[in-house]
N, C-alpha and C. Protein backbone atom coordinates (compact mmCIF):
# COMPACT_ATOMS: atom_id res chain seq x y z
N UNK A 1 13.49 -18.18 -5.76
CA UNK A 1 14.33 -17.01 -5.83
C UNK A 1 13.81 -16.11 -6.95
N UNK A 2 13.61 -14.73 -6.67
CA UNK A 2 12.85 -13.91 -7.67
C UNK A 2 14.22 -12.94 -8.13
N UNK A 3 14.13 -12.94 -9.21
CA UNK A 3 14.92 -12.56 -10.55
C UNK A 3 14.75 -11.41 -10.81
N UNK A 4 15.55 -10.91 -11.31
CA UNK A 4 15.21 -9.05 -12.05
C UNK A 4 15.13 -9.28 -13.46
N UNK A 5 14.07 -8.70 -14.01
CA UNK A 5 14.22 -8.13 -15.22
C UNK A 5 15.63 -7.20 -15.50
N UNK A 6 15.58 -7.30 -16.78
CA UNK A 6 16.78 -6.75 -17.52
C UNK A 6 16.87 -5.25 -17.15
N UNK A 7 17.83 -4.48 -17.84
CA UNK A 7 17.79 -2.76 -18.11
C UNK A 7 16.66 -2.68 -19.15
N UNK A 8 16.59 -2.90 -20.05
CA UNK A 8 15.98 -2.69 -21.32
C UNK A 8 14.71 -2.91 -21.33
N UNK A 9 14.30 -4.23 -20.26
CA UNK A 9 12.80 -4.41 -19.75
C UNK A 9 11.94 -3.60 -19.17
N UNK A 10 13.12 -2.46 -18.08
CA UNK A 10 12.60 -1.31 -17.35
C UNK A 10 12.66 -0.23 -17.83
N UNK A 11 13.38 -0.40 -19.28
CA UNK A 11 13.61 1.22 -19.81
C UNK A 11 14.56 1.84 -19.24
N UNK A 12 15.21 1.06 -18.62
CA UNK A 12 16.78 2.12 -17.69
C UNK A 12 18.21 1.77 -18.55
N UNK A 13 18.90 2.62 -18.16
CA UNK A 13 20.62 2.13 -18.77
C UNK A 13 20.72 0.99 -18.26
N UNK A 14 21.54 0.56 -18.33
CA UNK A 14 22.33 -0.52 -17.85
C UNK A 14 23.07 0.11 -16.84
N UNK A 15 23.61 1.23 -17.07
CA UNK A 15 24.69 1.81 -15.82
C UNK A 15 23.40 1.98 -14.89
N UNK A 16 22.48 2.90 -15.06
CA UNK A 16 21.75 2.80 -13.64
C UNK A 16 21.52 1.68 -12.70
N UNK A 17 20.58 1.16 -13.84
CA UNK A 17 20.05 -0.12 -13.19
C UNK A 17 21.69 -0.97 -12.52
N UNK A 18 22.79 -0.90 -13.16
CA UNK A 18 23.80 -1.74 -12.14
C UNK A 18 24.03 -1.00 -11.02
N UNK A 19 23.99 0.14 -10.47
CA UNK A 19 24.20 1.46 -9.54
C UNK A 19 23.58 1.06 -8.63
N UNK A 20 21.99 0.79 -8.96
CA UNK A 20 21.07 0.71 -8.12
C UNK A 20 21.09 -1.05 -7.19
N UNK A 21 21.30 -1.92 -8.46
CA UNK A 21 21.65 -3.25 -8.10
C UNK A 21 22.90 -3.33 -7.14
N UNK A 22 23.85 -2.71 -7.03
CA UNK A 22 24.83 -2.64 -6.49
C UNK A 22 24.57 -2.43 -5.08
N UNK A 23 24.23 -1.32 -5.17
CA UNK A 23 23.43 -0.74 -3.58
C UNK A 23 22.88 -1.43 -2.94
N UNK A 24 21.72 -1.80 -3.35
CA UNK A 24 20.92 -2.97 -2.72
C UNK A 24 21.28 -4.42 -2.49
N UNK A 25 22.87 -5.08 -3.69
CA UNK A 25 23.93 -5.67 -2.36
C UNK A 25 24.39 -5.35 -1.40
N UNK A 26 25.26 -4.05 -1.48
CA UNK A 26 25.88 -4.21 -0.27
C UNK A 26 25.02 -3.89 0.66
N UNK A 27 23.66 -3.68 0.56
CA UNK A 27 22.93 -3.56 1.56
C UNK A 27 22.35 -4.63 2.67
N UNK A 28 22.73 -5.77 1.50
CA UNK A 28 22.25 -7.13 2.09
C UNK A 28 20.74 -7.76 1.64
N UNK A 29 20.33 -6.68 0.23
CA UNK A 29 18.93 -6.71 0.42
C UNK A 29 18.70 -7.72 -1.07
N UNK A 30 19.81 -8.09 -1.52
CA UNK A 30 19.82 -8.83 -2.84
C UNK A 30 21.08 -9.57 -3.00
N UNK A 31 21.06 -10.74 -3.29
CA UNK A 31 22.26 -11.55 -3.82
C UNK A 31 22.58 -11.50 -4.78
N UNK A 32 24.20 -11.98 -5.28
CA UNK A 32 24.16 -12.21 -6.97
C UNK A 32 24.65 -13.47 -7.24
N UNK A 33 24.50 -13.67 -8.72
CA UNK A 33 25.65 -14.81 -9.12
C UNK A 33 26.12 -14.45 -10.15
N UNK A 34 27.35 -14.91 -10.95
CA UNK A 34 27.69 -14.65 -12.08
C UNK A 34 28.05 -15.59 -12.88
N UNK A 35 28.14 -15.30 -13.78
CA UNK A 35 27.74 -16.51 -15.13
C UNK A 35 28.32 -15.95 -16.29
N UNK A 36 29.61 -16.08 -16.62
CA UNK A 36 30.59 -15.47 -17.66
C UNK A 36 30.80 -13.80 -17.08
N UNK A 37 29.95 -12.96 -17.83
CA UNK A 37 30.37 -11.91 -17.95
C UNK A 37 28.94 -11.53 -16.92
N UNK A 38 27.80 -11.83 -17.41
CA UNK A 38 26.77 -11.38 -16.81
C UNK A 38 26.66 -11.68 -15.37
N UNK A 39 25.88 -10.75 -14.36
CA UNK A 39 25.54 -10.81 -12.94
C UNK A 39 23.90 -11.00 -12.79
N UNK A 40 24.03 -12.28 -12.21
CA UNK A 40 22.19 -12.10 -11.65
C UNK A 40 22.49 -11.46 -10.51
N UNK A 41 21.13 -10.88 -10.44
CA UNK A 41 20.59 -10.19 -8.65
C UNK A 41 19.31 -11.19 -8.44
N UNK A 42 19.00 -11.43 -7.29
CA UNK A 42 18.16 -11.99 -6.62
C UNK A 42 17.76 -11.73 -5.86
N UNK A 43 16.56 -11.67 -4.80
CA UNK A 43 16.08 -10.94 -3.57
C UNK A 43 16.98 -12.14 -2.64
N UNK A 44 17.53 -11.33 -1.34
CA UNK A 44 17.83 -11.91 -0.61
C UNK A 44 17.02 -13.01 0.26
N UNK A 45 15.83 -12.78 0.84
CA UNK A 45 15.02 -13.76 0.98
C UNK A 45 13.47 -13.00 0.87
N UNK A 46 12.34 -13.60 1.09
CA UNK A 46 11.19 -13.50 1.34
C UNK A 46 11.10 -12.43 2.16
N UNK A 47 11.91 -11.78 2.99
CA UNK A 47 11.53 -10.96 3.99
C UNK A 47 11.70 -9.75 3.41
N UNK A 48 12.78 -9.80 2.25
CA UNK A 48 13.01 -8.64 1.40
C UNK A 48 11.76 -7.90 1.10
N UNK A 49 10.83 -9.06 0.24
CA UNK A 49 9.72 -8.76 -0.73
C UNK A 49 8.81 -8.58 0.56
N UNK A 50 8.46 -8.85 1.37
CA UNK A 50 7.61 -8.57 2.80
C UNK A 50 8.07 -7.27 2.73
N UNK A 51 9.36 -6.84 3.00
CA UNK A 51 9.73 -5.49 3.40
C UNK A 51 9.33 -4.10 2.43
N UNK A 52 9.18 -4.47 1.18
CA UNK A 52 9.03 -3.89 -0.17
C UNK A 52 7.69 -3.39 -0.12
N UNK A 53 6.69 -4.66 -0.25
CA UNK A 53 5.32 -4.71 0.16
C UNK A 53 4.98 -3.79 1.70
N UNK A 54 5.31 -3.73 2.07
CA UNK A 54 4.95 -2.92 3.44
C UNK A 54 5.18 -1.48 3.50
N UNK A 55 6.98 -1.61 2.40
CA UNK A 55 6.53 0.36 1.92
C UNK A 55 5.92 0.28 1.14
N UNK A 56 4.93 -0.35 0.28
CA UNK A 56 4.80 0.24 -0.55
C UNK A 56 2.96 0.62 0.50
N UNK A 57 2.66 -0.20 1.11
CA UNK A 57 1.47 0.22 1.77
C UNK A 57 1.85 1.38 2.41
N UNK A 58 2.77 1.51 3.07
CA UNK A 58 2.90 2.67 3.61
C UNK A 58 2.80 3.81 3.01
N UNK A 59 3.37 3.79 1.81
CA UNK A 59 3.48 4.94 0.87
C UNK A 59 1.75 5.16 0.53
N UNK A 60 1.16 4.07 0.38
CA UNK A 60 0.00 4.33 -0.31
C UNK A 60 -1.20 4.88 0.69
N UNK A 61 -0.82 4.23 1.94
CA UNK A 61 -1.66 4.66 3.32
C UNK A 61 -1.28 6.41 3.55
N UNK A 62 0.09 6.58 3.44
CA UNK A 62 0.43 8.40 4.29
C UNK A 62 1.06 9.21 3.28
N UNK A 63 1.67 8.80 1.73
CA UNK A 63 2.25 9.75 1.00
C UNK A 63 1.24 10.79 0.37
N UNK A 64 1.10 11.64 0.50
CA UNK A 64 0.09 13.03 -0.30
C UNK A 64 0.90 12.68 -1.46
N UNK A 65 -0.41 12.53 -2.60
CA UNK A 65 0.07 12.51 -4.09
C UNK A 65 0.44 11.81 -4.57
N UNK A 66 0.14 10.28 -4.11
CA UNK A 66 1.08 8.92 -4.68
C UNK A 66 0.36 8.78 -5.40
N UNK A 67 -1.44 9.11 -5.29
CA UNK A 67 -2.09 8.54 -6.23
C UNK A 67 -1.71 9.32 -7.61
N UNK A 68 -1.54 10.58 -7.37
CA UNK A 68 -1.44 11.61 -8.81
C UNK A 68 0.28 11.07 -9.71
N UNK A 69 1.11 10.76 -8.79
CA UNK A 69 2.38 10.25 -9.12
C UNK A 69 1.90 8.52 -10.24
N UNK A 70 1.53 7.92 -9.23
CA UNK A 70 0.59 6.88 -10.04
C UNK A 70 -0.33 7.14 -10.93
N UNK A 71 -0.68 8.14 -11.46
CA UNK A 71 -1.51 8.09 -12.42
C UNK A 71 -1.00 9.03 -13.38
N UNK A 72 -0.08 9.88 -13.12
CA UNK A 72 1.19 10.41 -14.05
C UNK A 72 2.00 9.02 -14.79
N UNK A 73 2.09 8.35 -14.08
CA UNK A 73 3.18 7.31 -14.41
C UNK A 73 2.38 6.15 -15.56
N UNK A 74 0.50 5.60 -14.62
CA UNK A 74 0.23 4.49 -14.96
C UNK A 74 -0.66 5.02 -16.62
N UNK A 75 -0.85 6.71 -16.58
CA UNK A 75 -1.93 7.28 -17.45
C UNK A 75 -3.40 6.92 -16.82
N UNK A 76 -4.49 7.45 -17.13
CA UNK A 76 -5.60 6.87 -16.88
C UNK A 76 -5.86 5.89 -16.59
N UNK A 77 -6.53 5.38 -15.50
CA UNK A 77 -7.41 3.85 -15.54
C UNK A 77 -8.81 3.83 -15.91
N UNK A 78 -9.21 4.65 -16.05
CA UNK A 78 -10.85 4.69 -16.54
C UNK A 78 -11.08 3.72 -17.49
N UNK A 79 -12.09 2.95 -16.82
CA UNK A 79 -12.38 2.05 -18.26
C UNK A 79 -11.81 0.91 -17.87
N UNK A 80 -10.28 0.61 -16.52
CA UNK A 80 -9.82 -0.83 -16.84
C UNK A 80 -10.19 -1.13 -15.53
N UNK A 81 -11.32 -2.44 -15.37
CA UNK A 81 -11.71 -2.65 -14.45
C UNK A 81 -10.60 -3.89 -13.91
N UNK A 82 -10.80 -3.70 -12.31
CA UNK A 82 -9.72 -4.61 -11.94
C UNK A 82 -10.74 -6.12 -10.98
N UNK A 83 -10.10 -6.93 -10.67
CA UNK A 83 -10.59 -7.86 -9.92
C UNK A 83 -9.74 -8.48 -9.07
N UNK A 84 -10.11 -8.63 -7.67
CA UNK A 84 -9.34 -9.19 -6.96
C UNK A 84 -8.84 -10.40 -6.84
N UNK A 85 -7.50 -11.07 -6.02
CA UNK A 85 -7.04 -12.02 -5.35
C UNK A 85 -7.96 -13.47 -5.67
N UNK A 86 -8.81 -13.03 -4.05
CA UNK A 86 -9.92 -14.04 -3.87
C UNK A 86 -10.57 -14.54 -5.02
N UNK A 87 -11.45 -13.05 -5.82
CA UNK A 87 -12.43 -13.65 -7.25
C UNK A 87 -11.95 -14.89 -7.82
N UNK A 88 -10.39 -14.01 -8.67
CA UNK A 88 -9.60 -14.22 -9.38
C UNK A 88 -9.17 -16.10 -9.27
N UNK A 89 -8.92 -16.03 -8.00
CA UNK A 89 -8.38 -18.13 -7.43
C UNK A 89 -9.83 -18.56 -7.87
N UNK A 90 -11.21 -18.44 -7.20
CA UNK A 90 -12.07 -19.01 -7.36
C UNK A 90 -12.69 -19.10 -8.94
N UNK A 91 -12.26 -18.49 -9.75
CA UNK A 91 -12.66 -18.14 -11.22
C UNK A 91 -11.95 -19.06 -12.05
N UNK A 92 -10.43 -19.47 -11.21
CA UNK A 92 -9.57 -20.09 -11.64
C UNK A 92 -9.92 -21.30 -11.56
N UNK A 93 -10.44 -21.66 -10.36
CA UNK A 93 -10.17 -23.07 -9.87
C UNK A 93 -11.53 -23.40 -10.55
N UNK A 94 -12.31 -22.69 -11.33
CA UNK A 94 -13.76 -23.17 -11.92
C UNK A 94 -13.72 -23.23 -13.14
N UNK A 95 -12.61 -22.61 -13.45
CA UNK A 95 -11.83 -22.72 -15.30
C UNK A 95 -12.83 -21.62 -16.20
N UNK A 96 -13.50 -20.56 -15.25
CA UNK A 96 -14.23 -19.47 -15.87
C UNK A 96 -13.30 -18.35 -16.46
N UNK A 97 -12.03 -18.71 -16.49
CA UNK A 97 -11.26 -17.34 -16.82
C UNK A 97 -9.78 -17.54 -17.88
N UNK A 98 -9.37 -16.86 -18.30
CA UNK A 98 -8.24 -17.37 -18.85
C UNK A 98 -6.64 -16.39 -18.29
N UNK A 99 -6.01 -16.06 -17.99
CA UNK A 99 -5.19 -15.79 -17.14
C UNK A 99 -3.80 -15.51 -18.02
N UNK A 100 -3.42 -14.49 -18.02
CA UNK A 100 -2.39 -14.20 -19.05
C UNK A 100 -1.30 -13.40 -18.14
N UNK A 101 -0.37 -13.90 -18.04
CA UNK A 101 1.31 -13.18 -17.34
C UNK A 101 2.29 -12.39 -18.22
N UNK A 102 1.99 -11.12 -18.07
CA UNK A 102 2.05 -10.22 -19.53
C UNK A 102 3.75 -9.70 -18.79
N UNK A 103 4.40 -9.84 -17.53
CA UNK A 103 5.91 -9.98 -17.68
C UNK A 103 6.53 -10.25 -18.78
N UNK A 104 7.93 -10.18 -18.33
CA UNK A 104 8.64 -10.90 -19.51
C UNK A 104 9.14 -12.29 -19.21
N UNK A 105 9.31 -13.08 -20.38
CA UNK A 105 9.06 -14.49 -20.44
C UNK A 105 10.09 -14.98 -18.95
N UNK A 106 11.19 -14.42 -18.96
CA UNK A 106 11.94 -14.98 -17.28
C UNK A 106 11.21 -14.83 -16.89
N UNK A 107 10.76 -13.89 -16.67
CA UNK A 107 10.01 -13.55 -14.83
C UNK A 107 8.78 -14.50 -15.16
N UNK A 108 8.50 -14.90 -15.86
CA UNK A 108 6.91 -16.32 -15.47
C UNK A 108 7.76 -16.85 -15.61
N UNK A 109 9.19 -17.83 -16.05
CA UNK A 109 10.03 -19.24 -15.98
C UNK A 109 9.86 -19.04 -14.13
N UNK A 110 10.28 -18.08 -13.68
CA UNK A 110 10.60 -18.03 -12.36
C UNK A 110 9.79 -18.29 -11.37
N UNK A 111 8.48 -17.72 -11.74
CA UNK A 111 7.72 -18.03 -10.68
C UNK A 111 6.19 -17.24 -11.24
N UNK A 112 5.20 -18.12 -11.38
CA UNK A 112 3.94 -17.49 -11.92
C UNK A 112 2.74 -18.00 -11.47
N UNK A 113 1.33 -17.26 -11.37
CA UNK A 113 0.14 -17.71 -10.94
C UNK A 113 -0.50 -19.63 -11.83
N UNK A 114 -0.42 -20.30 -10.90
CA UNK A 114 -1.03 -21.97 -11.72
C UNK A 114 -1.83 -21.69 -12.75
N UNK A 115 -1.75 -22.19 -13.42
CA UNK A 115 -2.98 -21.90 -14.88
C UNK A 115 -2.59 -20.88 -15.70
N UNK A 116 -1.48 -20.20 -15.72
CA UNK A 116 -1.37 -18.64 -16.19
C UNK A 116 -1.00 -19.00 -17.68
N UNK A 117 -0.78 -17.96 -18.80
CA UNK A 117 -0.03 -18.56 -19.63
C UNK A 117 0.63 -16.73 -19.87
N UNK A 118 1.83 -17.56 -20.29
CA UNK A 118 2.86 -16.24 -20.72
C UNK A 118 2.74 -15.49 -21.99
N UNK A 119 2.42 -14.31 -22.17
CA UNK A 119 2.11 -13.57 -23.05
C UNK A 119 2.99 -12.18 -22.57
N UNK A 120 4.18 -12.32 -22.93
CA UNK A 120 4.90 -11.14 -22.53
C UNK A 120 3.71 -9.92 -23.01
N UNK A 121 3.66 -8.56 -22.47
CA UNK A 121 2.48 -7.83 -23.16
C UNK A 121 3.57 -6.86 -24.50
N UNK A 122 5.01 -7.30 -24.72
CA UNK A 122 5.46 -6.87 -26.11
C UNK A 122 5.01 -7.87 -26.94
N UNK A 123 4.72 -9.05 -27.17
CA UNK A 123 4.28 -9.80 -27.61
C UNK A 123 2.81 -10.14 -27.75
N UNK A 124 2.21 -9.25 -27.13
CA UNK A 124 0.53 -9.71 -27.24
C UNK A 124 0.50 -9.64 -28.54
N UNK A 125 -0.22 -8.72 -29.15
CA UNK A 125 -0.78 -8.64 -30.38
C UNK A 125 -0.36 -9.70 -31.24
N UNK A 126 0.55 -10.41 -31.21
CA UNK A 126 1.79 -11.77 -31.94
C UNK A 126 0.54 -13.11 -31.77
N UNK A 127 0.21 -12.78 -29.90
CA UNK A 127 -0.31 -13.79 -29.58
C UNK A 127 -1.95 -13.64 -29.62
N UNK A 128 -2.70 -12.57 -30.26
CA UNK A 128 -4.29 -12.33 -29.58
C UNK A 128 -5.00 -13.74 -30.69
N UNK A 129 -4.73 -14.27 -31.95
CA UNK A 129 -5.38 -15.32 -32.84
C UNK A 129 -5.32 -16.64 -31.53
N UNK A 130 -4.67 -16.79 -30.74
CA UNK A 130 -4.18 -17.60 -29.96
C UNK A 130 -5.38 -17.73 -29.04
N UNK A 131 -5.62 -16.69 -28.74
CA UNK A 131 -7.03 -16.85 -27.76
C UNK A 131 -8.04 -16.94 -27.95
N UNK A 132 -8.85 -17.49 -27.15
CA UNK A 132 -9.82 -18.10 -27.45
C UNK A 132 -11.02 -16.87 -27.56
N UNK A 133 -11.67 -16.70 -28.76
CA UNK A 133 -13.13 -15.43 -29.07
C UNK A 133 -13.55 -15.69 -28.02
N UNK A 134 -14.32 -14.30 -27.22
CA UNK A 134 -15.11 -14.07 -26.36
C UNK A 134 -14.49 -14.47 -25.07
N UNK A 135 -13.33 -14.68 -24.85
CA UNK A 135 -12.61 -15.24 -23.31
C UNK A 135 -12.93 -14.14 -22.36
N UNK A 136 -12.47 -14.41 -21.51
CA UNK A 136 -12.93 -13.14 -19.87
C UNK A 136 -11.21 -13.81 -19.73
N UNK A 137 -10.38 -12.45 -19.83
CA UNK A 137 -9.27 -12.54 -19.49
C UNK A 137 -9.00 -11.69 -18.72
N UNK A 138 -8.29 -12.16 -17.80
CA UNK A 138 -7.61 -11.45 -16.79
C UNK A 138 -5.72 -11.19 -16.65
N UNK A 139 -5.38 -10.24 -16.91
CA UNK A 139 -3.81 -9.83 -17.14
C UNK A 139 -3.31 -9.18 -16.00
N UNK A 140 -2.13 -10.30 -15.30
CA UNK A 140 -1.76 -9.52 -14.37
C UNK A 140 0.51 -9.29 -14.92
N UNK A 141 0.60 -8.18 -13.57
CA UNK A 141 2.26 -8.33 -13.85
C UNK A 141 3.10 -8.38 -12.72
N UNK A 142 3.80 -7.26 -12.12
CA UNK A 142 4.62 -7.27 -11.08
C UNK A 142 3.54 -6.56 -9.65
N UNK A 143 2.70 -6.12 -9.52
CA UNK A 143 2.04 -5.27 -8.80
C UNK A 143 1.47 -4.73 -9.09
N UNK A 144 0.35 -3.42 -8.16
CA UNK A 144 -0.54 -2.32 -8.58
C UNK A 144 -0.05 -1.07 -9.20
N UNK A 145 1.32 -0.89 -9.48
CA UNK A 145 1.22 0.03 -10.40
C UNK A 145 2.37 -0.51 -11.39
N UNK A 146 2.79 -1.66 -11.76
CA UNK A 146 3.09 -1.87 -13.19
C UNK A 146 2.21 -1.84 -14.11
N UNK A 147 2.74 -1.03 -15.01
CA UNK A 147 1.80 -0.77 -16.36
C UNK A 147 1.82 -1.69 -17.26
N UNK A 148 2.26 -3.27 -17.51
CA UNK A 148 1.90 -4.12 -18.46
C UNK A 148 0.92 -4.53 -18.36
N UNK A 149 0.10 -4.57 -16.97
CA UNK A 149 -0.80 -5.25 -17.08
C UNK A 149 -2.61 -4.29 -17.68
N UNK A 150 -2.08 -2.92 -16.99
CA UNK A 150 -2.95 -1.74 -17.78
C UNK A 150 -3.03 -1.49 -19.40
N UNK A 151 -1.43 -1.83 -19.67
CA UNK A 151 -1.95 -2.20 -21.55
C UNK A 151 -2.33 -3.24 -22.12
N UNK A 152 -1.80 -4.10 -21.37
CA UNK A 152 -2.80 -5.35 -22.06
C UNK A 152 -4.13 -5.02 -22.24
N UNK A 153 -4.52 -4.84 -21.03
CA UNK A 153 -6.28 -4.98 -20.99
C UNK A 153 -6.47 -3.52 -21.43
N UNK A 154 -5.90 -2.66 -22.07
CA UNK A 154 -5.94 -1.84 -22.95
C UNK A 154 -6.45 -2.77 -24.52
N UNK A 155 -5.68 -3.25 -24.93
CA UNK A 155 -5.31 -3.63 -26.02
C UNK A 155 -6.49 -4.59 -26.09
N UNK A 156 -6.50 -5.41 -24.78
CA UNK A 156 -7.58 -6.73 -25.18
C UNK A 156 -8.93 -6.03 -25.39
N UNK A 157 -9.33 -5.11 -24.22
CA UNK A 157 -10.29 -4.69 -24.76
C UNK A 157 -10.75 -3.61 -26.21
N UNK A 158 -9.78 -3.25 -26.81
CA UNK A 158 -9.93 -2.43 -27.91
C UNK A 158 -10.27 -3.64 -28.96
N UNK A 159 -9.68 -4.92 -28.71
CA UNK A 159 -9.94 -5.65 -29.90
C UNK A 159 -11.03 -6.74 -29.53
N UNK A 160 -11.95 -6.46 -28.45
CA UNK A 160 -13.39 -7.02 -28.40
C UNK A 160 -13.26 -8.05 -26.91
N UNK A 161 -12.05 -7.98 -26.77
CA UNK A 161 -12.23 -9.28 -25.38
C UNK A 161 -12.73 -8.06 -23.94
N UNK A 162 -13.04 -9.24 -23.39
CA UNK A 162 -13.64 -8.38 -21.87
C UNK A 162 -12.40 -8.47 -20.91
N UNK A 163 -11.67 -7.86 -20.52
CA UNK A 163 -10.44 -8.01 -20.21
C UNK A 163 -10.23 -7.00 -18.89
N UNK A 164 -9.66 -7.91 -17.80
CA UNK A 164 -9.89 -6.92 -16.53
C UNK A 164 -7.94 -7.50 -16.04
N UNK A 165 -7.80 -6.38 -14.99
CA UNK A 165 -6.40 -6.99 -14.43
C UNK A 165 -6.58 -6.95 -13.28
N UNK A 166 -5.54 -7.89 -12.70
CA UNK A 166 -5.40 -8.18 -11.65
C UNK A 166 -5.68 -6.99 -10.63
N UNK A 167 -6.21 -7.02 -9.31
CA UNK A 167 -5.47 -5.61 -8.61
C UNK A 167 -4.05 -5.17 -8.16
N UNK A 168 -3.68 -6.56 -7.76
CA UNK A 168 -2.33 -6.32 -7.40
C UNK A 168 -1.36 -6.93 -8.32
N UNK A 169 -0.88 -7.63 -7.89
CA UNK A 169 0.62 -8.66 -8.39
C UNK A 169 0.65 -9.94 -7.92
N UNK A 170 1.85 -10.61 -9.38
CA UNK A 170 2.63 -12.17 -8.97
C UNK A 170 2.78 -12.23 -7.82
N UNK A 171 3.63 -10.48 -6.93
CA UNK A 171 4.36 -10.42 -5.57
C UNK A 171 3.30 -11.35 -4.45
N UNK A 172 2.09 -9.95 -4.59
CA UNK A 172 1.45 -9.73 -3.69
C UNK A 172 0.60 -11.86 -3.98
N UNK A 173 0.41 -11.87 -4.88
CA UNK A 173 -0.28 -13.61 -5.23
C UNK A 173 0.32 -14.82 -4.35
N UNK A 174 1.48 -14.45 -4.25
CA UNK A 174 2.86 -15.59 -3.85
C UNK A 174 2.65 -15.09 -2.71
N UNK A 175 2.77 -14.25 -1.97
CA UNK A 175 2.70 -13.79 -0.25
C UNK A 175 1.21 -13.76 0.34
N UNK A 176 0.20 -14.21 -0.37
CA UNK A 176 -0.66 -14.34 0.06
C UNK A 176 -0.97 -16.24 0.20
N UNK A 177 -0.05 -16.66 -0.48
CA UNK A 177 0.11 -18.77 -0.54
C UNK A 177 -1.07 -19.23 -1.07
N UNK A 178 -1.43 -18.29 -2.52
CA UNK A 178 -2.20 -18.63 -3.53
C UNK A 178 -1.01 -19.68 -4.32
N UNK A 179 -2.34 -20.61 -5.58
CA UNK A 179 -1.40 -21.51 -5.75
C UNK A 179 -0.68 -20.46 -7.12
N UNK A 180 1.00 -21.42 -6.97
CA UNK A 180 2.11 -20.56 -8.14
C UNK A 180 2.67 -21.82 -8.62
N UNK A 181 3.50 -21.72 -9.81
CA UNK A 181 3.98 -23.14 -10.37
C UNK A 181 5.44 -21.63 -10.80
N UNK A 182 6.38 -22.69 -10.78
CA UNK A 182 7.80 -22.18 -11.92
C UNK A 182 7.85 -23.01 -12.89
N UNK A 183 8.53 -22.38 -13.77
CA UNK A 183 9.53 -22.92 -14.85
C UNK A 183 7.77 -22.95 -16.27
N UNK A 184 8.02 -23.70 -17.26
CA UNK A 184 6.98 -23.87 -18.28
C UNK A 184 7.41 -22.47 -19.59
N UNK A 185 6.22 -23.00 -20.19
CA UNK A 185 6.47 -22.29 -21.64
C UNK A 185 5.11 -21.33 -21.59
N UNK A 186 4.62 -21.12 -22.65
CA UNK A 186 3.95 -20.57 -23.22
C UNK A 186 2.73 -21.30 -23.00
């Protein structure tokens, strides 16, 4: 079951973000639970995130200007090279790479790429002594246009690592039945 980040994670109120959460219950397109005062949302099932993924191709296949909207939003990519899916498993499964889940710490408890390790990207710089000199890291987050994973490998590479991100996402990783593990630490 995939989890929402907070208001404060997305930079939204709290009133929005509940507005919007709301909607997308009674739509049928998210569950909740509650737990004292607080409400989780949850995707209703797998078909949700199928459904999500498919606009978002769509958008990217026929919208005029998604790319300029995306690059208003993501800033420049020049400079951050990305690597795919496929590479990415085989790099893994050869232990050539080191793999960093720059979300926030829920969203890797919930569900994250095998081998990954959690480095919220507010927390990088906390964590860069941690890594290993000269690593080939790869930083991924929610998809192709969340921007945690564009500052990380901002950041990694300003301070000497070779640092590429994912192309896509956790999403797109998990719907493709690459391997994922839940729950773990750091």
């Amino acid at each position: 079951m995939r989890s929402f980040p907070s208001a404060s994670e997305i930079v939204q109120s709290v009133a929005n973000t509940s507005h919007h959460l709301r909607a997308m219950a009674r739509a049928g397109l998210v569950t909740t639970r509650r737990d004292g005062t607080r409400i989780y949302y949850a995707l209703a099932s797998d078909r949700v995130a199928d459904l999500w993924s498919a606009l978002q191709g769509v958008a990217a296949e026929h919208v005029a200007g998604l790319r300029a909207l995306a690059d208003a939003y993501l800033g420049s990519r020049e400079g951050i090279e990305v690597i795919g899916r496929d590479e990415l498993a085989a790099r893994l499964r050869s232990g050539e790479v080191l793999v960093i889940d720059v979300r926030p710490a829920a969203e890797y408890a919930v569900g994250h790429i095998t081998g990954a390790r959690s480095v919220p990207v507010t927390e990088l710089r906390r964590h860069l002594r941690a890594l290993p000199a000269g690593a080939d890291v790869v930083a991924y987050c929610r998809g192709p246009y969340c921007v945690y994973a564009d500052e990380a490998v901002r950041e990694l590479t300003r301070r000497g690592y070779r640092a590429r991100r994912l192309a896509d996402g956790y999403p797109e990783w998990k719907r493709a039945g690459l391997p994922i593990a839940a729950g773990g630490g750091r």
